[in-house]
C-alpha atoms as a PDB file:
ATOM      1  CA  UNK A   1       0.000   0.000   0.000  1.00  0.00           C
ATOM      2  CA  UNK A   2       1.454   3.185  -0.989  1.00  0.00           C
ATOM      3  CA  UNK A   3       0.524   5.153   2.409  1.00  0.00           C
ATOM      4  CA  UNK A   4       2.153   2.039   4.206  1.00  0.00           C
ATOM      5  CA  UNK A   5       4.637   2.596   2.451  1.00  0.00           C
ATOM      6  CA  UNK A   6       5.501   6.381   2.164  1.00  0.00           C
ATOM      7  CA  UNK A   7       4.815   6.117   6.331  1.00  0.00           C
ATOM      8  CA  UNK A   8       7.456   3.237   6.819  1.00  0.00           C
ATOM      9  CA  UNK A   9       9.818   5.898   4.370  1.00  0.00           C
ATOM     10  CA  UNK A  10       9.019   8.924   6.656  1.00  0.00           C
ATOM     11  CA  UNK A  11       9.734   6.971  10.314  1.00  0.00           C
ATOM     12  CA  UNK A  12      12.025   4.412   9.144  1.00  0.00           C
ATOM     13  CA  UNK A  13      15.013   4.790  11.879  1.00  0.00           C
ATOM     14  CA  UNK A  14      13.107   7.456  13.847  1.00  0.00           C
ATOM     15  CA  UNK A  15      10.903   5.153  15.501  1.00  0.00           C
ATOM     16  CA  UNK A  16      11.345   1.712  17.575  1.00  0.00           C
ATOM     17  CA  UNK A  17       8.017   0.086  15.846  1.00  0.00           C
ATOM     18  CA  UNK A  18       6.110  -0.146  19.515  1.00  0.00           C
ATOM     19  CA  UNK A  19       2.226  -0.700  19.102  1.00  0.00           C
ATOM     20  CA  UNK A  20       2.348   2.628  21.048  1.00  0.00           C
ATOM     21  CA  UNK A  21       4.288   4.349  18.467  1.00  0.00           C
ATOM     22  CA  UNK A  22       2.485   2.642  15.419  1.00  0.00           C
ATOM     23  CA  UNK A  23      -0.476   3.543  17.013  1.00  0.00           C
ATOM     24  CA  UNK A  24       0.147   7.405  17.642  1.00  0.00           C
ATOM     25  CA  UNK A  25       1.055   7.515  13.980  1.00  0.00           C
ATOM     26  CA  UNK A  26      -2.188   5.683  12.821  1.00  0.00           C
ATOM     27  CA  UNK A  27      -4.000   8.107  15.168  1.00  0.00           C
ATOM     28  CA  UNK A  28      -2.642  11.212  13.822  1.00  0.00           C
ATOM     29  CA  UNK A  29      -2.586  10.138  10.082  1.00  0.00           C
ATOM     30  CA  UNK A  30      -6.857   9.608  10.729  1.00  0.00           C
ATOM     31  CA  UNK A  31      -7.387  12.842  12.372  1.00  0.00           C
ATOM     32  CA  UNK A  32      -6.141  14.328   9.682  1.00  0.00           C
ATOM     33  CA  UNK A  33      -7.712  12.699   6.865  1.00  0.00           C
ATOM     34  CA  UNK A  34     -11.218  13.117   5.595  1.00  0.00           C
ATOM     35  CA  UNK A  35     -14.039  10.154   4.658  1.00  0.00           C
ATOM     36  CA  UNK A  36     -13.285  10.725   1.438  1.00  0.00           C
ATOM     37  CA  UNK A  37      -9.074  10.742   1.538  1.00  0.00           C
ATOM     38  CA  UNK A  38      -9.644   7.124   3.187  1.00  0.00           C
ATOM     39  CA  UNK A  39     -12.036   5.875   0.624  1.00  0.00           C
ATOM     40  CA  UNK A  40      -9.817   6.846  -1.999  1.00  0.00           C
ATOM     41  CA  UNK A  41      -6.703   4.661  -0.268  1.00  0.00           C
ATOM     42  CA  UNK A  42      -9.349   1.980   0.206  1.00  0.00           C
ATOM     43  CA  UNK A  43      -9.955   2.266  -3.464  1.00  0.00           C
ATOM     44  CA  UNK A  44      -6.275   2.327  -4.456  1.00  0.00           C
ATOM     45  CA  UNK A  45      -5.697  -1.186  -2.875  1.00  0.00           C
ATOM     46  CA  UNK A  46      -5.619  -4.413  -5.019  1.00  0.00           C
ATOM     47  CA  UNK A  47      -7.542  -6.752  -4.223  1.00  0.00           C
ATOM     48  CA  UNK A  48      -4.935  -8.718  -2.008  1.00  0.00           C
ATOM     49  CA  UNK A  49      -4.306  -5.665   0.136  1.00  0.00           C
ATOM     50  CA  UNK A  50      -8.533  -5.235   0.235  1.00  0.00           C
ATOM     51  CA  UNK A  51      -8.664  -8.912   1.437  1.00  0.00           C
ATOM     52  CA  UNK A  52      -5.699  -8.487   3.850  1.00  0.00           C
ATOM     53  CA  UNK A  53      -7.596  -4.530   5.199  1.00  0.00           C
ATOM     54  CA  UNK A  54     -10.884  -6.318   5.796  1.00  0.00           C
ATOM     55  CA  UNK A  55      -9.574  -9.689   7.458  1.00  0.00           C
ATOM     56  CA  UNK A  56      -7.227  -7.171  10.099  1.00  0.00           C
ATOM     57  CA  UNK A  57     -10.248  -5.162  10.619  1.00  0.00           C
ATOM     58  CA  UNK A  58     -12.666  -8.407  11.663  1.00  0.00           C
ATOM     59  CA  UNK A  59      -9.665  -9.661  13.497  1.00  0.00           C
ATOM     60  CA  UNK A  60      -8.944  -7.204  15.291  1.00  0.00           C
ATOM     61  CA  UNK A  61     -12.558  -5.825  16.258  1.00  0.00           C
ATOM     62  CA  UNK A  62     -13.907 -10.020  17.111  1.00  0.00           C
ATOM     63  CA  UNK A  63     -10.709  -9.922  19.704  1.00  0.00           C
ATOM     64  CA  UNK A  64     -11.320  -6.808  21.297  1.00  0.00           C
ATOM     65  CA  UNK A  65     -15.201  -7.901  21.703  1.00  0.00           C
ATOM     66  CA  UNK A  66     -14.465 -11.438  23.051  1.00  0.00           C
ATOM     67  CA  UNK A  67     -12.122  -9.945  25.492  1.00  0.00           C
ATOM     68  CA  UNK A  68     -14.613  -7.478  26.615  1.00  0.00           C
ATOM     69  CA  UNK A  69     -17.386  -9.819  26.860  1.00  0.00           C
ATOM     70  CA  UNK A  70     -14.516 -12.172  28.394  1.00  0.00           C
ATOM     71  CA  UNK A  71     -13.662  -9.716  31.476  1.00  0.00           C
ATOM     72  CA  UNK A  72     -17.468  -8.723  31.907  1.00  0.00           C
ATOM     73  CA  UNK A  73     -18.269 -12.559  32.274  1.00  0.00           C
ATOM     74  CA  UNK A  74     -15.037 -12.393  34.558  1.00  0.00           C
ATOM     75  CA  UNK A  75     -16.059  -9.378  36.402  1.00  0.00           C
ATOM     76  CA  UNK A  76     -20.107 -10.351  37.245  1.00  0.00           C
ATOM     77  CA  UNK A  77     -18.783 -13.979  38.052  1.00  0.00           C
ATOM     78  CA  UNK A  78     -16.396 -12.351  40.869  1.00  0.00           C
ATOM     79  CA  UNK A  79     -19.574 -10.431  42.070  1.00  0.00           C
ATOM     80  CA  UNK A  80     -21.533 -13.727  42.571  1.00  0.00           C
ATOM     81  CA  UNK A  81     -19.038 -15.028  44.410  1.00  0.00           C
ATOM     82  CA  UNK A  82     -18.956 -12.584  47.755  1.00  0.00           C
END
């Protein structure tokens, strides 16, 4: 992906690759962008990098919703318990 790429350009060296730092420059790269900017990456992808965008996204958003419903199950068991 050409952002990907231009980004890695920009920080390569400057940056130790942390998920903090990755994600303060994801964060600041969306702020920044319009609906319409990111639609037009989206539409610049082929279809492997579509494929690959999509499958992080569901990923990424099932794990963060199983862990959540994982520490509320967690968290309402431990009040049963006293």
């Amino acid at each position: 992906m050409k952002l990907v790429e231009e980004l890695y350009e920009i920080y390569r060296g400057r940056i130790r690759g942390t998920d903090e730092d990755l994600d303060m420059i994801a964060l600041s790269i969306l702020e920044e962008t319009t609906r319409d900017e990111l639609m037009a990456i989206i539409e610049e992808m082929d279809i492997d990098e579509l494929h690959y965008f999509i499958r992080l996204y569901i990923f990424e958003t099932l794990k963060e919703k199983l862990t959540s419903d994982e520490r509320s199950i967690i968290s309402s068991g431990d009040k049963n318990i006293h």
